[in-house]
Protein backbone atom coordinates (compact mmCIF):
# COMPACT_ATOMS: atom_id res chain seq x y z
CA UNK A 1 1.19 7.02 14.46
CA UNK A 2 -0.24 10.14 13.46
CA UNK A 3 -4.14 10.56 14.34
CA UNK A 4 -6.18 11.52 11.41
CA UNK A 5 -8.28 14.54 11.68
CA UNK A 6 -12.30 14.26 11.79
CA UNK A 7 -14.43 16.32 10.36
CA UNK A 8 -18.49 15.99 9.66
CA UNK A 9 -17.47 13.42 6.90
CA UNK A 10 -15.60 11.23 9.22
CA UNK A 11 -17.94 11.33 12.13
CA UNK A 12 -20.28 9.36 9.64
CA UNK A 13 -18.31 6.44 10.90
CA UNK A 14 -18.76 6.47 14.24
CA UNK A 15 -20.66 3.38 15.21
CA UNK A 16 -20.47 1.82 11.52
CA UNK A 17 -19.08 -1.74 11.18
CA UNK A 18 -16.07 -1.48 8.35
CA UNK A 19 -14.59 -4.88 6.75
CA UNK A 20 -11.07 -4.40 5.99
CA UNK A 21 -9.26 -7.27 3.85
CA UNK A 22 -5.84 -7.39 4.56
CA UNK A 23 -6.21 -5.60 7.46
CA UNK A 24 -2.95 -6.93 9.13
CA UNK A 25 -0.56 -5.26 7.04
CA UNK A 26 1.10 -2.25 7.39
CA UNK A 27 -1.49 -0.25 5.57
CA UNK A 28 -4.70 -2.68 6.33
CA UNK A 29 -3.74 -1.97 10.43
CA UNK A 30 -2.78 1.81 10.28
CA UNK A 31 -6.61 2.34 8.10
CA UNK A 32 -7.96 -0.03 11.04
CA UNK A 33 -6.08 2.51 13.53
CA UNK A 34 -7.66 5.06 12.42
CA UNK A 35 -11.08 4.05 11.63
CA UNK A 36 -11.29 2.93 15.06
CA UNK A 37 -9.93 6.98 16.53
CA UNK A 38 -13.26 7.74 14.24
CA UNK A 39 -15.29 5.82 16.71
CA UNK A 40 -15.99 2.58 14.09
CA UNK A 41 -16.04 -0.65 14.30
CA UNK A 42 -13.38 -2.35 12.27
CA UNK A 43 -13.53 -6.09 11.29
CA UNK A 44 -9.88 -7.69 9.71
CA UNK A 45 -9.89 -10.12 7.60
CA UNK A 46 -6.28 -11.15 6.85
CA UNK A 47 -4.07 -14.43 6.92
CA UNK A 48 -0.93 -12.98 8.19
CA UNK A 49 0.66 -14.51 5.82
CA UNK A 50 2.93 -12.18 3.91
CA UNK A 51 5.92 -11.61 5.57
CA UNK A 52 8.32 -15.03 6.51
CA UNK A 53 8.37 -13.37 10.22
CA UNK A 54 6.01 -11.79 12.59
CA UNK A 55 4.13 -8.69 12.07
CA UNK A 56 1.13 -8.97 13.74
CA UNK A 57 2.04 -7.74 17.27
CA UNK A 58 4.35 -5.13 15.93
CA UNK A 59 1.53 -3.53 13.25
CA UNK A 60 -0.39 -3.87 16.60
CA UNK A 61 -4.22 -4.82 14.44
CA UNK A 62 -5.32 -6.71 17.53
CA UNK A 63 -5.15 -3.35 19.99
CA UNK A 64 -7.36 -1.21 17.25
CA UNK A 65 -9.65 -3.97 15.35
CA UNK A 66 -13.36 -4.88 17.32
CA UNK A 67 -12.19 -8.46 15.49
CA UNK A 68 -9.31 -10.42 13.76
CA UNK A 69 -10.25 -13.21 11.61
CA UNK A 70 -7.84 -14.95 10.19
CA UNK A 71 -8.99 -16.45 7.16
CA UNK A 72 -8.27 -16.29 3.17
CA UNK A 73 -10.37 -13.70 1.08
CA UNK A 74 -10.98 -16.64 -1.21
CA UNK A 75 -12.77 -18.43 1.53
CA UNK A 76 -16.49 -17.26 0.35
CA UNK A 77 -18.16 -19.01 3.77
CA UNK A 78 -15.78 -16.81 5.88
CA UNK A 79 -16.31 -13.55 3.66
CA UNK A 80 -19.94 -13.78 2.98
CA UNK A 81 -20.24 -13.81 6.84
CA UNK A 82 -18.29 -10.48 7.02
CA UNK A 83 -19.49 -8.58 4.72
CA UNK A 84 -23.18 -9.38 5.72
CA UNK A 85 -21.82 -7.64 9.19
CA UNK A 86 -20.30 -4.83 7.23
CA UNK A 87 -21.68 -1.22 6.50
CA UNK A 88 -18.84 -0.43 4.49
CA UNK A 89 -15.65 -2.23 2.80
CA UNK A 90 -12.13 -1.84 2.83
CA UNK A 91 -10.72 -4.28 -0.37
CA UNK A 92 -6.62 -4.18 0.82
CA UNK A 93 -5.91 -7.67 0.37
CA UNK A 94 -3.24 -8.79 -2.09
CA UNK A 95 -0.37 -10.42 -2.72
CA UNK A 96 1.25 -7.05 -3.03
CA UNK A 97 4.78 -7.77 -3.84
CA UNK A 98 6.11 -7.10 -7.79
CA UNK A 99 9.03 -9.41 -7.37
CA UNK A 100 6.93 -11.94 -5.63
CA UNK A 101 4.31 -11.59 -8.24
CA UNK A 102 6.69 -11.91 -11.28
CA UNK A 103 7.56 -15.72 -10.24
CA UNK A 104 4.57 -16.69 -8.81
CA UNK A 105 2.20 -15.52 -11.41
CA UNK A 106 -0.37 -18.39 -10.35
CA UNK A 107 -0.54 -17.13 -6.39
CA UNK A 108 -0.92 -13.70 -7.83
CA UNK A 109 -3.64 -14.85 -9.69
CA UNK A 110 -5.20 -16.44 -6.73
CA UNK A 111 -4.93 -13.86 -4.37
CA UNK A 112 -5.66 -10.48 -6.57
CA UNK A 113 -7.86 -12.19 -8.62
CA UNK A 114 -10.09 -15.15 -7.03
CA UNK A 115 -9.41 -13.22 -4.19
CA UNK A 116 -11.50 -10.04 -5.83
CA UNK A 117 -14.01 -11.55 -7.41
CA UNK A 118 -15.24 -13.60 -4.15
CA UNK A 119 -15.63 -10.46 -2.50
CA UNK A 120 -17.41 -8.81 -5.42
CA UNK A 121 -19.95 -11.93 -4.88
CA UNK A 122 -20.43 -11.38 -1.21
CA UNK A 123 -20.92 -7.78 -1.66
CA UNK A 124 -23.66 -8.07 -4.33
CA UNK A 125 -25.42 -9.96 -2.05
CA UNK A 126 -25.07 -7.34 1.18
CA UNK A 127 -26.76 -3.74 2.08
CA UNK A 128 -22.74 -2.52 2.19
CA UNK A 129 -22.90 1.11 1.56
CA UNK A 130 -19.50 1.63 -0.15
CA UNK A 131 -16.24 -0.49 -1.26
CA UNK A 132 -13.31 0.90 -1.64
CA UNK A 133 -10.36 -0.95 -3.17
CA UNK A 134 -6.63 -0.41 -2.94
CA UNK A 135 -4.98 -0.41 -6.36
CA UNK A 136 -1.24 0.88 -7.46
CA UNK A 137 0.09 3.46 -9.01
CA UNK A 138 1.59 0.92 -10.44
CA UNK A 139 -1.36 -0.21 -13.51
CA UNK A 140 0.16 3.21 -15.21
CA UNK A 141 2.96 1.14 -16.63
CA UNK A 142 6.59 2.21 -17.01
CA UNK A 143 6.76 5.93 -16.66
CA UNK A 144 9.04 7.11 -19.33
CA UNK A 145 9.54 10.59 -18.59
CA UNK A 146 8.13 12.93 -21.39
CA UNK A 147 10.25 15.44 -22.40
CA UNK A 148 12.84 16.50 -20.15
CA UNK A 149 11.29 15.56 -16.72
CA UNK A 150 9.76 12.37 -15.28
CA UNK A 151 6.24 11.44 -15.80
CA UNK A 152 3.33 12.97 -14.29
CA UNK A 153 0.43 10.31 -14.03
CA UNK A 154 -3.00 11.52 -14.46
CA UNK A 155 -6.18 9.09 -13.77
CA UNK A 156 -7.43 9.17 -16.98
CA UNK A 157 -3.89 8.05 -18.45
CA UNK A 158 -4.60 4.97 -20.37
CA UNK A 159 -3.22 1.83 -18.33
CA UNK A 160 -0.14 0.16 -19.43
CA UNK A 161 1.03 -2.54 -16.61
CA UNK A 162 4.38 -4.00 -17.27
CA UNK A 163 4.17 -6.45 -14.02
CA UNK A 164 2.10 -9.20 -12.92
CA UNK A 165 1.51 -7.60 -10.03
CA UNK A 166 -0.28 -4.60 -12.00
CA UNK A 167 -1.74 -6.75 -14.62
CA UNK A 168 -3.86 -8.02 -11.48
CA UNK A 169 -4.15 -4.64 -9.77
CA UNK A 170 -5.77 -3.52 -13.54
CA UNK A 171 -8.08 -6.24 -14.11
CA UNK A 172 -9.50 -5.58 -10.68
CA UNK A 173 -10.49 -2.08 -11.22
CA UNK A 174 -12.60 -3.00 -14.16
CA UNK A 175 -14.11 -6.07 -12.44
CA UNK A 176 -15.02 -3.59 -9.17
CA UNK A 177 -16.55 -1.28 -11.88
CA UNK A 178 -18.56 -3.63 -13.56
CA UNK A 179 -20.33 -5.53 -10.92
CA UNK A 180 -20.86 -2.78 -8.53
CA UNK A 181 -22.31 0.06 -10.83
CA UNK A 182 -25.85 -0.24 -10.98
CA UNK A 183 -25.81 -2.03 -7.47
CA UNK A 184 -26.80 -0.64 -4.02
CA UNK A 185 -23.57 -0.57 -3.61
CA UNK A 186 -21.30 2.20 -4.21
CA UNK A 187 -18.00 2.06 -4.82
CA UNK A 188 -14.11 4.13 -5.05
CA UNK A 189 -10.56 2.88 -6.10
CA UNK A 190 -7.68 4.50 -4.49
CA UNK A 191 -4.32 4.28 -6.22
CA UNK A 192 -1.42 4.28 -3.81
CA UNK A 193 2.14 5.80 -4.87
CA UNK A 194 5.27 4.64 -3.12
CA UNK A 195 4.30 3.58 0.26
CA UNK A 196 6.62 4.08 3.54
CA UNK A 197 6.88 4.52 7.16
CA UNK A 198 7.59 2.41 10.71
CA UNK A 199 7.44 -0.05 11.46
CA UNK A 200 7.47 -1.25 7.62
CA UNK A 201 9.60 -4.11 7.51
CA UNK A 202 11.12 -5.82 3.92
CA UNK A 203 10.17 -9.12 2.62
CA UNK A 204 13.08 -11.47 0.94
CA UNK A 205 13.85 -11.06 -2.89
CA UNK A 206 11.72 -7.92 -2.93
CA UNK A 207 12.53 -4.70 -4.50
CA UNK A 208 8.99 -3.27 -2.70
CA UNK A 209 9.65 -1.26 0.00
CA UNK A 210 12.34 0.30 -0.82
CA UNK A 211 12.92 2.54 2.68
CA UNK A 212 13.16 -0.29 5.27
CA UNK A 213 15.50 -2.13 2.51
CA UNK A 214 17.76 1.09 2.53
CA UNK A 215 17.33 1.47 5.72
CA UNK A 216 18.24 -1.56 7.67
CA UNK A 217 20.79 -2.29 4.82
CA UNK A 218 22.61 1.28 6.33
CA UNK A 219 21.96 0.25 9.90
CA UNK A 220 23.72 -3.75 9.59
CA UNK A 221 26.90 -1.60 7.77
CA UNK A 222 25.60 -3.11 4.30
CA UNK A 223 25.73 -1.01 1.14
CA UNK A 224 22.90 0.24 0.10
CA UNK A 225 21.81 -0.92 -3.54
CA UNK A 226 20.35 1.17 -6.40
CA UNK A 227 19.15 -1.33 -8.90
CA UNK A 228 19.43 0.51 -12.22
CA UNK A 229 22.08 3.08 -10.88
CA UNK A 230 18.73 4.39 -8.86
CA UNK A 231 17.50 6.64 -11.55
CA UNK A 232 14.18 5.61 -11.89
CA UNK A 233 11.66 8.12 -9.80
CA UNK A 234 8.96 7.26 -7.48
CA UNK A 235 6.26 9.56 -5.11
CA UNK A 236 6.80 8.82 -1.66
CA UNK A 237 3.91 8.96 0.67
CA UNK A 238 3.72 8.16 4.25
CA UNK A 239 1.38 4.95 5.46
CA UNK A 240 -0.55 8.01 7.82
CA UNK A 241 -1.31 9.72 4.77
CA UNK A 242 -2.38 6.84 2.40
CA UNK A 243 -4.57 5.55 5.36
CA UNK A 244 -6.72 9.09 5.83
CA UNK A 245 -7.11 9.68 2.17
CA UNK A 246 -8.37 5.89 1.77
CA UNK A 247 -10.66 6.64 4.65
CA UNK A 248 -12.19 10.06 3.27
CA UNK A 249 -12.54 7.78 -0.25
CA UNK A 250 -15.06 5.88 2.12
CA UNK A 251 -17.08 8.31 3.40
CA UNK A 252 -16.87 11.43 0.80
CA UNK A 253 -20.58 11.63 -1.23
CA UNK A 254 -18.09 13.28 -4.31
CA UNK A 255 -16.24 9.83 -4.23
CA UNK A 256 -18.59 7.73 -5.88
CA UNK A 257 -17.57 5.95 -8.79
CA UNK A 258 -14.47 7.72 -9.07
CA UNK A 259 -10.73 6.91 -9.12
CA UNK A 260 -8.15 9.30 -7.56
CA UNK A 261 -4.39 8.67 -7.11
CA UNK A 262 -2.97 8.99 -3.50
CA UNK A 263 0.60 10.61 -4.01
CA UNK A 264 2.29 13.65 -3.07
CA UNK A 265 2.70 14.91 -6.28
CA UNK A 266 6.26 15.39 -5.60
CA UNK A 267 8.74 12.99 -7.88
CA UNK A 268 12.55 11.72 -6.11
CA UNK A 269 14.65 9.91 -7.91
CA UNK A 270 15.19 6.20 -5.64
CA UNK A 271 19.20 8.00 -5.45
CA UNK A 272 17.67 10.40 -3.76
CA UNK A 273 16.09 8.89 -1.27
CA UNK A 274 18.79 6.39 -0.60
CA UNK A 275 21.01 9.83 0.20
CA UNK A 276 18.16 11.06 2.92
CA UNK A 277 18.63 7.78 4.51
CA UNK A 278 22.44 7.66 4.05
CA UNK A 279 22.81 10.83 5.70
CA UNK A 280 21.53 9.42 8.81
CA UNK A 281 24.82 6.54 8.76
CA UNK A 282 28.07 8.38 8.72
CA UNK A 283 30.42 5.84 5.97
CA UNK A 284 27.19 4.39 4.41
CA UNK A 285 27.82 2.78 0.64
CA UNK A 286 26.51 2.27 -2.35
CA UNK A 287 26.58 -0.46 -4.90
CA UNK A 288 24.70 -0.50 -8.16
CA UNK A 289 23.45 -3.35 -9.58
CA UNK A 290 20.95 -4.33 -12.69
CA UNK A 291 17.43 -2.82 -12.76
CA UNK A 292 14.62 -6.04 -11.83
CA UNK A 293 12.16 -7.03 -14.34
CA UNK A 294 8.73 -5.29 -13.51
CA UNK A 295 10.42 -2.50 -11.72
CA UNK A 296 9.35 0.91 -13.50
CA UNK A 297 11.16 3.96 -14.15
CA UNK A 298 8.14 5.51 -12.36
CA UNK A 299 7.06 8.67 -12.57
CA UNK A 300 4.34 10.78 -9.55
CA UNK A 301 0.93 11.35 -8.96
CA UNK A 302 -1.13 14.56 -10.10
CA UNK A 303 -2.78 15.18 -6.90
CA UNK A 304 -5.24 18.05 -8.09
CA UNK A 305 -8.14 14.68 -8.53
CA UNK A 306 -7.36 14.37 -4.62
CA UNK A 307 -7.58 17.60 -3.49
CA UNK A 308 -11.27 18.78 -5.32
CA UNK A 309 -12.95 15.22 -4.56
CA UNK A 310 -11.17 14.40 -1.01
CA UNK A 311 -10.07 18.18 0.54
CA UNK A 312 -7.10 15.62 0.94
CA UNK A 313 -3.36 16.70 1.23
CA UNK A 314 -0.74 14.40 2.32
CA UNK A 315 0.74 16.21 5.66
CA UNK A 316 4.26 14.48 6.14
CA UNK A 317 7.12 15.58 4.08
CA UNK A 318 9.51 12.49 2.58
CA UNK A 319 12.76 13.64 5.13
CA UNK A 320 10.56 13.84 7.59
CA UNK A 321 8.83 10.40 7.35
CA UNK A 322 12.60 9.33 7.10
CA UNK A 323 13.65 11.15 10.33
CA UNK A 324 11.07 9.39 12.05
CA UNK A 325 11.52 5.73 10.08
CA UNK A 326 15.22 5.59 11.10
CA UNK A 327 14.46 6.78 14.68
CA UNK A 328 12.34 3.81 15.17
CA UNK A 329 14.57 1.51 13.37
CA UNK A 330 17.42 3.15 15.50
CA UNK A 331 15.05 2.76 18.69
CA UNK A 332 13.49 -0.73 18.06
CA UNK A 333 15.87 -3.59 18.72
CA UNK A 334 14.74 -6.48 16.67
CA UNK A 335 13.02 -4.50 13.79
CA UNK A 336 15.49 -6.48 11.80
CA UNK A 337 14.31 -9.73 10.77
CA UNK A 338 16.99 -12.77 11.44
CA UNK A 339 16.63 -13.55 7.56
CA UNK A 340 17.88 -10.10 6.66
CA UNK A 341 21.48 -10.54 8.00
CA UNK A 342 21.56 -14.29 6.79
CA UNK A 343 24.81 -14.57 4.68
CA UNK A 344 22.40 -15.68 1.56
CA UNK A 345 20.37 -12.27 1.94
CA UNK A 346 22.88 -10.02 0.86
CA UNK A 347 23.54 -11.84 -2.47
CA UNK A 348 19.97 -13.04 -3.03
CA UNK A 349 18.10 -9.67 -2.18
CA UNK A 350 16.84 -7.12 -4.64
CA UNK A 351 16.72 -3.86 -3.46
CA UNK A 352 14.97 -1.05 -5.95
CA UNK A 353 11.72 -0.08 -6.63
């Protein structure tokens, strides 16, 4: 893990208490990483329930959090407690899988919704000094490229979802807006781009993360599929990155209110990408197969939002954050999960976005 750098906005942590939902995900335990380098005090709130096989220990939450509860967000005993504790807010939970959204429409619901909205309660009811939430690049819909190259997405592009999983992400931004302005509460919405980086591990019948799919499909001597021939393009950022920008969203005054994409502002094509990784197995395949519902043709971020409000540029270059992704795998026995190289995964996994 890379440390994030402080400066005078950061050292505003130090000593704070910050209540991160979802904390025990990739993301959620590399912001808790380094909020705690900043000299805070982070509280997880997360069920660990996302992934069919162990995570905790290897995202390591327990080493950096001051607590772990685990708990639902809908559970409004176990969040009003928390965020009465809090200074500040972290909102990463979600169900945060498109594929896994897409048939379960109803847990989506539960989680990205109910799940929202009982925070938004607790909070109205706290002295919590700023929330941030996590949305996704993906409530700009499908991307298709304008002209001759791929999209560019702007924040004030009108929002288009195409998935479940945005639909929720959408509806969340606009429910954040309108209970917290006007409050005592401030309150910033980050919108992450492709997210990547060890020790990211897949989840069954996903096409989200798309690396460790690639990736561990390449290392077991499996071809590596590009649903939709791999044309559609995505802006790969690195989990260090995406967890210093969300923290400068938290303590930057210029933040307020506002809504800034977290990309690199650089767009690859998923073929691409699945060639960086390729590169690193001698013989590696691949096989094409059909493009998944809810998948986008994509497009990337327009950083310049970023860069005036945040001073925020991502720092790790996309074969770079490979290099280091398939060293770990490479260096890490076990990283695999058992499930992956089950005969029924190679026929029942999607492997895309």
């Amino acid at each position: 893990m890379v440390d994030a750098p402080s400066d005078s906005r950061t050292r505003r942590l130090a000593g704070a208490t910050v209540l991160v939902t979802g904390g025990g995900g990739l993301v959620g335990s590399r912001i808790v990483a380094q909020l705690a380098s900043h000299g805070a005090h982070p509280l997880v709130l997360d069920s660990f329930d996302a992934y069919p096989h162990a995570v905790r220990d290897r995202f390591e939450v327990d080493r950096h959090a001051a607590e772990v509860v685990l708990g639902d967000v809908r559970e409004r005993a176990t969040v009003k407690w928390l965020t009465g504790r809090a200074d500040f807010v972290i909102h990463a939970a979600a169900y945060a899988d498109v594929a896994a959204c897409t048939r379960n429409p109803d847990i989506a619901f539960a989680s990205n919704v109910h799940g929202t909205q009982t925070l938004l309660d607790a909070v109205t009811e706290t002295a919590v000094k700023r929330l941030v939430f996590v949305s996704s690049a993906s409530v700009y819909g499908d991307g298709t490229p304008a002209g001759d190259g791929p999209a560019r997405f702007t924040e004030d592009r009108p929002l288009t979802p195409i998935s479940v999983y945005a639909n929720t992400k959408v509806w969340a931004e606009h429910q954040v807006r309108l209970m917290l302005e006007g409050t005592g509460t401030e309150h910033a919405m980050v919108r992450y781009f492709s997210v990547y980086g060890d020790p990211q591990v897949p989840k069954p019948a996903s096409h989200s993360w798309m690396v460790p799919w690639m990736a561990m499909s390449a290392h077991t001597g499996r071809p590596i599929r590009l649903n939709g021939g791999g044309r559609q393009v995505r802006d790969m950022v690195h989990v260090d990155d995406i967890a210093h920008a969300t923290i400068l969203a938290l303590v930057t005054d210029e933040m307020a209110g506002q809504t800034v994409n977290v990309g690199t502002g650089v767009p690859t094509t998923v073929r691409e990408i699945a060639e960086l990784i390729a590169a690193h197995y001698p013989g590696a395949a691949f096989v094409e197969t059909p493009r998944p519902e809810g998948d986008p043709l994509g497009g990337y971020a327009d950083t310049r939002r970023a860069a005036a409000l945040l001073g925020w540029q991502p720092g790790i270059r996309l074969a770079d954050g490979i290099d280091r992704y398939v060293a770990w795998l490479k260096a890490t026995p076990g990283a695999v999960p058992d499930w992956f190289t089950a005969p029924a995964a190679a026929g029942a996994a999607v492997l895309a976005a």
